[in-house]
Protein backbone atom coordinates (compact mmCIF):
# COMPACT_ATOMS: atom_id res chain seq x y z
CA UNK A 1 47.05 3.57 60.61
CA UNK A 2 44.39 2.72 57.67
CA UNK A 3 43.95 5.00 55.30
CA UNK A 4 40.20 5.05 53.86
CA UNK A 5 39.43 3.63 50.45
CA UNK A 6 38.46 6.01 48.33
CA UNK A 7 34.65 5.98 46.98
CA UNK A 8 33.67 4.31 43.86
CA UNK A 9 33.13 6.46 41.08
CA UNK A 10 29.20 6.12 40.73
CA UNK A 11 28.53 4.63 36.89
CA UNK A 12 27.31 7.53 34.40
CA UNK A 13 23.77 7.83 34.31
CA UNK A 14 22.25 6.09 31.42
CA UNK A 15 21.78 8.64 28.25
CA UNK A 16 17.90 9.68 28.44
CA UNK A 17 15.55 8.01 25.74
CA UNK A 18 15.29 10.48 22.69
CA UNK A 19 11.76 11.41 22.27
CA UNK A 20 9.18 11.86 19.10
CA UNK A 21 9.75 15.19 17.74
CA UNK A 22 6.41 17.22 18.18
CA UNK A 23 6.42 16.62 13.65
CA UNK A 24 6.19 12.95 14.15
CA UNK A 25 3.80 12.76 16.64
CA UNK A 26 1.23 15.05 15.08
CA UNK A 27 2.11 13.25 11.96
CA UNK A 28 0.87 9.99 13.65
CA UNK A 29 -2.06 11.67 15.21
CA UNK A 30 -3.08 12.56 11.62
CA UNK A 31 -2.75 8.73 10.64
CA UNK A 32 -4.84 7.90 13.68
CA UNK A 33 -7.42 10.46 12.47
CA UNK A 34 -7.39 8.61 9.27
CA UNK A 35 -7.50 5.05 10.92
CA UNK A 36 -10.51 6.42 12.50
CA UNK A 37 -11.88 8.19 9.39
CA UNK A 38 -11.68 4.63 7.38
CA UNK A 39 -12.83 3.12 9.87
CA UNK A 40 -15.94 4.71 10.71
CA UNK A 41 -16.81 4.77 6.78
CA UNK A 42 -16.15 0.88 6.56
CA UNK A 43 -18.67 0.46 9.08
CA UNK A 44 -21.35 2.82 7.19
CA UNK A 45 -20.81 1.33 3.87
CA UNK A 46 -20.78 -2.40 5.48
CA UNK A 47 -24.16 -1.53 6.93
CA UNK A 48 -25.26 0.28 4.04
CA UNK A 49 -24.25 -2.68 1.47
CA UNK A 50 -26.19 -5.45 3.78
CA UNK A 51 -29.34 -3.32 3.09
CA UNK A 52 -28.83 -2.79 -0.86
CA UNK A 53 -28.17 -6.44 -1.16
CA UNK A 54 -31.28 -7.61 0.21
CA UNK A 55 -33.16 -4.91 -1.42
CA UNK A 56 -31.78 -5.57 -4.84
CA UNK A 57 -30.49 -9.11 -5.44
CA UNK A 58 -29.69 -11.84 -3.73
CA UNK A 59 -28.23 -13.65 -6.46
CA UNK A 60 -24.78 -16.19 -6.18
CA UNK A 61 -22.74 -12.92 -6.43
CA UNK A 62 -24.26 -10.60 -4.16
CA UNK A 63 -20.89 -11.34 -1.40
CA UNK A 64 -19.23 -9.27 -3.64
CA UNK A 65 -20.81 -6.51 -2.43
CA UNK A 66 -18.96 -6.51 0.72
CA UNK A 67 -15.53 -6.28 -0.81
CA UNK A 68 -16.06 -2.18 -1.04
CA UNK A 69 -16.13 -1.89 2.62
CA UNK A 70 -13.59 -4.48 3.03
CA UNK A 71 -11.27 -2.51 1.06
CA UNK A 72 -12.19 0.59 3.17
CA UNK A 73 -11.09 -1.56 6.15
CA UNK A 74 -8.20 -2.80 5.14
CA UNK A 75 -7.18 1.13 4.41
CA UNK A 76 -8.18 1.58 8.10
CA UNK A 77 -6.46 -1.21 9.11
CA UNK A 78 -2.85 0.12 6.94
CA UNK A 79 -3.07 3.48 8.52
CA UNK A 80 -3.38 1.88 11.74
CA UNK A 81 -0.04 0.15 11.31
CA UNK A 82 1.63 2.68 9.72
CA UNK A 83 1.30 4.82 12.44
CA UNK A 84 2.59 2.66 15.03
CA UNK A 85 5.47 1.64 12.84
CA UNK A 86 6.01 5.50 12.50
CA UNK A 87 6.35 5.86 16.37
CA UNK A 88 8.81 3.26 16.21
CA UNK A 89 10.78 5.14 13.69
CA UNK A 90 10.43 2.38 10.70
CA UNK A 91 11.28 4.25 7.86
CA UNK A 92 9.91 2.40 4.99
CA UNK A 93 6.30 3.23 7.02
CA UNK A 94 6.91 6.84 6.77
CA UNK A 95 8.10 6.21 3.00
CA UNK A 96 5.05 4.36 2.17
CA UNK A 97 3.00 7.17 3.95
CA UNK A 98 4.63 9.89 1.97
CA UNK A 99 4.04 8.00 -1.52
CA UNK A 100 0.56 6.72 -0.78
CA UNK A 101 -0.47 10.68 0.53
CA UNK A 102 1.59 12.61 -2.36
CA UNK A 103 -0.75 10.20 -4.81
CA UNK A 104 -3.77 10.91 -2.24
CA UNK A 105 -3.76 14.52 -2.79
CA UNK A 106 -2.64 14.84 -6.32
CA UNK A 107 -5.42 12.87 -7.31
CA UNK A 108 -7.90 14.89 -5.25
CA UNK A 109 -6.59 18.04 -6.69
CA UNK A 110 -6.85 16.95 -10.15
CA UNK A 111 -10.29 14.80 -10.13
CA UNK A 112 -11.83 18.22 -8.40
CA UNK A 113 -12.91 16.22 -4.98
CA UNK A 114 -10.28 18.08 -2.47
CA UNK A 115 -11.30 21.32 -3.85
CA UNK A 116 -15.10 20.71 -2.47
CA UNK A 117 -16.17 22.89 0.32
CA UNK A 118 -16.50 20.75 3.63
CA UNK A 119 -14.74 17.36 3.91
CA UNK A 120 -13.05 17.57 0.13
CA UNK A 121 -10.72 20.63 1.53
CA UNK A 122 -10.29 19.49 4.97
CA UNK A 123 -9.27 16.24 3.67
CA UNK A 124 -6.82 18.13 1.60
CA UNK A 125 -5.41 20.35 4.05
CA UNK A 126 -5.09 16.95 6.38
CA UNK A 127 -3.37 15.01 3.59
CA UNK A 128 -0.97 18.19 2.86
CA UNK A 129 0.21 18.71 6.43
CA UNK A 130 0.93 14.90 6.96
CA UNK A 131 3.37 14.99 3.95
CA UNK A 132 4.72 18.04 4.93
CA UNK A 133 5.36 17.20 8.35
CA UNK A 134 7.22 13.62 7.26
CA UNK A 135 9.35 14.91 5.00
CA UNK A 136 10.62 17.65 7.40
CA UNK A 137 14.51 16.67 9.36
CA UNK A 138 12.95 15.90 12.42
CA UNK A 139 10.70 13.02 10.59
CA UNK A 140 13.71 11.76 8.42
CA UNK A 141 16.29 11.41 11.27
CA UNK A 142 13.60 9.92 13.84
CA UNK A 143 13.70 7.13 11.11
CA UNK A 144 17.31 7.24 10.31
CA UNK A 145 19.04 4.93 12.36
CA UNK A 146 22.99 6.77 11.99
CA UNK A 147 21.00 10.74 13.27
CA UNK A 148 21.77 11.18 16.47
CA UNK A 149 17.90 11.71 17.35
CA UNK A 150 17.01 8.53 15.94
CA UNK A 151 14.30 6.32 17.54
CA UNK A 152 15.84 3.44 19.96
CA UNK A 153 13.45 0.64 18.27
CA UNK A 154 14.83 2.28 14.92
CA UNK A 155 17.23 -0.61 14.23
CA UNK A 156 15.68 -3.39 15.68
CA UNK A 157 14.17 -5.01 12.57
CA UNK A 158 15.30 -5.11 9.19
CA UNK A 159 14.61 -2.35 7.09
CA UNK A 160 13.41 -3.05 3.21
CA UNK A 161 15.15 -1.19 0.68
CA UNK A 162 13.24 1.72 -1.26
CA UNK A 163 12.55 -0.32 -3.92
CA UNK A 164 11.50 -3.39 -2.53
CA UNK A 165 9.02 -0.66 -0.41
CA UNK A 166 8.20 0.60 -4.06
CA UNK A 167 7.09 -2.55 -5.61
CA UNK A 168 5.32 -3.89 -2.57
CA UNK A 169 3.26 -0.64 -2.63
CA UNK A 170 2.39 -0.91 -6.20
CA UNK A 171 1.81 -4.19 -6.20
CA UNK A 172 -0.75 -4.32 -2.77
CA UNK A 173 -2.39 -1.07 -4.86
CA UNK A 174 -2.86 -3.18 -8.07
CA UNK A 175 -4.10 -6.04 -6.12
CA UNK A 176 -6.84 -4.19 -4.24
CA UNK A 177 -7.76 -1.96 -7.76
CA UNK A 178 -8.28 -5.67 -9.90
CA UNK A 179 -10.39 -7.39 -7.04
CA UNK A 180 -12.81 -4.21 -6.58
CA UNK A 181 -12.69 -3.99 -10.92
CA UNK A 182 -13.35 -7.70 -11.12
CA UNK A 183 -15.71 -7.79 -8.40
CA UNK A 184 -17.89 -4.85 -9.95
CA UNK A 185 -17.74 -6.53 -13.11
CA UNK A 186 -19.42 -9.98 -11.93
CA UNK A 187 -21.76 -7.56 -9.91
CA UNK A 188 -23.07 -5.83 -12.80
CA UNK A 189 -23.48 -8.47 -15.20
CA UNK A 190 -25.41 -10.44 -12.25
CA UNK A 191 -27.54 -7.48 -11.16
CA UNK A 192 -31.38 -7.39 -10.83
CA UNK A 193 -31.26 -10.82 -11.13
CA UNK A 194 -30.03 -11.27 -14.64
CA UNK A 195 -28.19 -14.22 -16.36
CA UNK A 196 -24.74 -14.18 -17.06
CA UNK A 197 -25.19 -13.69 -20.70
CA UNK A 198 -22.01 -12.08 -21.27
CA UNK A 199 -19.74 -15.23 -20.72
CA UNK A 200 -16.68 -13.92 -21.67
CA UNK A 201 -16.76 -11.25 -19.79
CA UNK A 202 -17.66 -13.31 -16.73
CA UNK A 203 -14.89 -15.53 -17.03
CA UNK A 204 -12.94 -12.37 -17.43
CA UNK A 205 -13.45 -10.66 -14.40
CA UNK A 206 -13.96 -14.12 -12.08
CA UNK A 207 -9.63 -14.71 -13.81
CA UNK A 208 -8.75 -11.03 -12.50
CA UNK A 209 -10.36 -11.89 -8.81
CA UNK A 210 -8.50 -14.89 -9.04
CA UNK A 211 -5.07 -13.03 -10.43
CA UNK A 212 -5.49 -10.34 -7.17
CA UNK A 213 -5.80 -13.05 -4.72
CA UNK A 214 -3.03 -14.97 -5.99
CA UNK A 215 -0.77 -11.41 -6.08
CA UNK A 216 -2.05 -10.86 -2.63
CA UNK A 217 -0.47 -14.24 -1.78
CA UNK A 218 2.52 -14.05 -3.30
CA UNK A 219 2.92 -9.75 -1.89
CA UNK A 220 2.50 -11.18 1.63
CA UNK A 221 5.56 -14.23 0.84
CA UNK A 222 7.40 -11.26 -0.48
CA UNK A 223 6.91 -9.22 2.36
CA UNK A 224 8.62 -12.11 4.71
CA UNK A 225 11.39 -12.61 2.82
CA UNK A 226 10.42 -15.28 0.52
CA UNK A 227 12.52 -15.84 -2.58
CA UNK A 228 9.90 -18.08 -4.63
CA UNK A 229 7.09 -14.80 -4.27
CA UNK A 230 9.64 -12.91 -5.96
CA UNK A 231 10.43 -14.97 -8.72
CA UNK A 232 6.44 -15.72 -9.12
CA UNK A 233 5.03 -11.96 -9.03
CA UNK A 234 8.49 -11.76 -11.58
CA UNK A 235 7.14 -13.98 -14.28
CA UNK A 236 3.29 -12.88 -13.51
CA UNK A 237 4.54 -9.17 -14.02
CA UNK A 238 6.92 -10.25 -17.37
CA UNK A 239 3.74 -12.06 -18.48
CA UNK A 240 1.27 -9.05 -18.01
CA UNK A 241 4.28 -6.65 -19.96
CA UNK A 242 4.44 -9.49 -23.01
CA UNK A 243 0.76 -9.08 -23.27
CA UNK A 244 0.46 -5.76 -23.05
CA UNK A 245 3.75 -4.90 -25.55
CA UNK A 246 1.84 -7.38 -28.25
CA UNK A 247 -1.56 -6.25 -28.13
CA UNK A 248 0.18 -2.60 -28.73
CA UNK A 249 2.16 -4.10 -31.64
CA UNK A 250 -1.24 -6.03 -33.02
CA UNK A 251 -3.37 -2.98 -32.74
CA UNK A 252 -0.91 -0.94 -34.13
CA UNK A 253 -0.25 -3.16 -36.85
CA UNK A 254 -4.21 -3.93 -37.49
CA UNK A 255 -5.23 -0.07 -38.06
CA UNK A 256 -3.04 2.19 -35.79
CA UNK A 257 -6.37 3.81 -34.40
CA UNK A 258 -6.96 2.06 -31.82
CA UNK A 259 -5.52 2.46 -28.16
CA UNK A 260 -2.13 1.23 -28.55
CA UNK A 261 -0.13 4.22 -27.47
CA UNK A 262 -1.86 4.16 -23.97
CA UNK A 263 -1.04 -0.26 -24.07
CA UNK A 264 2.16 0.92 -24.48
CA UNK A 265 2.88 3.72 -22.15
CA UNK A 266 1.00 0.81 -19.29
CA UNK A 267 3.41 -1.46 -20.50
CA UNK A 268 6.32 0.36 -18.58
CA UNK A 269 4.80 -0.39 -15.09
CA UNK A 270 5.20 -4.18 -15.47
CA UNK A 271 8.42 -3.77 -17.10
CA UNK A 272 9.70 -1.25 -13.91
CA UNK A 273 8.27 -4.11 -11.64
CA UNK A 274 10.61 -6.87 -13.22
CA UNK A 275 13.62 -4.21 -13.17
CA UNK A 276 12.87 -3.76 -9.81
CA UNK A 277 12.01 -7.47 -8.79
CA UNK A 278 15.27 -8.43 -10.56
CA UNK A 279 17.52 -6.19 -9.04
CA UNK A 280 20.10 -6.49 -6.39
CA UNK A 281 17.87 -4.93 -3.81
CA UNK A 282 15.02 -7.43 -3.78
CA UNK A 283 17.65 -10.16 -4.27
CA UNK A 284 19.02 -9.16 -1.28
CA UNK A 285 15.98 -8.71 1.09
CA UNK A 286 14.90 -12.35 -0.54
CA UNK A 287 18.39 -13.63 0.45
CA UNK A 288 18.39 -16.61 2.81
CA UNK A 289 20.26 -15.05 6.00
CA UNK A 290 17.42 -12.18 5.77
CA UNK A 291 14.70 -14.67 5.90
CA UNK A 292 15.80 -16.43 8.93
CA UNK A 293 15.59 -13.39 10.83
């Protein structure tokens, strides 16, 4: 007589897909808000700028004008990306996103524009609860790719050390500040159709436009892995700390009244750049296995 084969144990049902803590998605609804926000005031000032250009000057530098609102866009365009890199649990976005809003809202609080009635302190009280909210547990382990409630596309790209995420912040910042300073410069020394009397200082400012676009180059080459942007933004960085260390020493040397203590307290950003550049973290994101990935 046959004896019937026992069933098949039926295969465990697959674990369910942790979900976005209710933190983290408000946190990237904020960014959204933000994307939005930028946006919408890119568009404004882009409209605006076409009309004050042909109203004021339409002289060989008046495309300048334009880099304002592209600036504003390119915010837009960064909180954008940030907030879909936060839903898939990147956590050098939600590092970035914590520096860039702790800087955000210090600087309203101290320059007096959060404090304003209206936008100023709802901007503020937007800015406060998105850092709040990502530096809560639930934000650090949906990031963290050994807490159990981590996000599944957590570990599916490589993940930049803090201080490569550090100096690519700083740098992009310094990049955007010296093209809008350069490209105010030329603007006012070419405004209601004047001649560029002021040579120097046009060659001046045209040299930091140039510098930014070059650092922009070389940021996005460091971004992918690229070991020859490091060493370049390296020696550009080393250069910019040389020059800023002896025109400290000369003034210092000339009359000691001049601004030589504030040449020399900027002189440690370069020099925490080329630390930072030179260290064994960006060696190792710029190492040749990481960049074939």
């Amino acid at each position: 007589m046959d004896h019937a084969e026992p069933p098949e144990p039926e295969p465990p049902a697959p674990a369910p897909k942790p979900r976005a803590p209710v933190t983290v998605i408000i946190a990237i609804a904020l960014l959204w808000a933000l994307t939005a926000a930028a946006a919408w005031v890119a568009l404004i000032s882009a409209v605006a700028t076409s009309f004050e250009v042909s109203v004021r000057f339409a002289g060989p530098w008046s495309p300048l004008e334009f880099i304002e609102p592209a600036l504003i866009a390119a915010v837009a365009v960064l909180c954008g990306l940030l907030a879909a890199k936060l839903r898939s649990g990147r956590d050098w976005a939600r590092r970035v996103t914590v520096i860039a809003t702790a800087i955000a809202l210090a600087a309203a609080i101290l320059t007096g524009a959060g404090l304003r009635a209206g936008t100023g302190a709802a901007g503020t009280v937007l800015l406060a609860a998105l850092l709040v909210l990502l530096v809560l547990r639930p934000a650090r382990d949906w990031c963290d790719c050994d807490a159990p409630r981590h996000s599944p596309k957590a570990d599916s790209a490589a993940q930049p050390p803090h201080q490569v995420v550090a100096s690519l912040l700083l740098l992009w910042t310094a990049a955007a500040v010296a093209l809008y300073a350069g490209a105010q410069a030329l603007l006012t020394l070419g405004g209601d159709e004047a001649d560029l009397s002021e040579e120097n200082t046009a060659w001046t400012a045209g040299l930091v436009i140039a510098l930014a676009i070059v650092h922009a180059a070389l940021n996005i080459g460091f971004s992918f892995h690229r070991n020859w942007a490091r060493w370049s933004t390296l020696a550009l960085v080393a250069a910019y700390a040389a020059w800023l260390l002896i025109a400290a020493a000369c003034d210092l040397i000339d009359d000691g009244t001049g601004p030589w203590p504030m040449l020399a307290l900027l002189c440690l950003i370069p020099l925490a750049l080329v630390g930072s550049l030179a260290g064994t973290d960006a060696r190792e994101w710029c190492r040749p296995e990481a960049t074939q990935k």
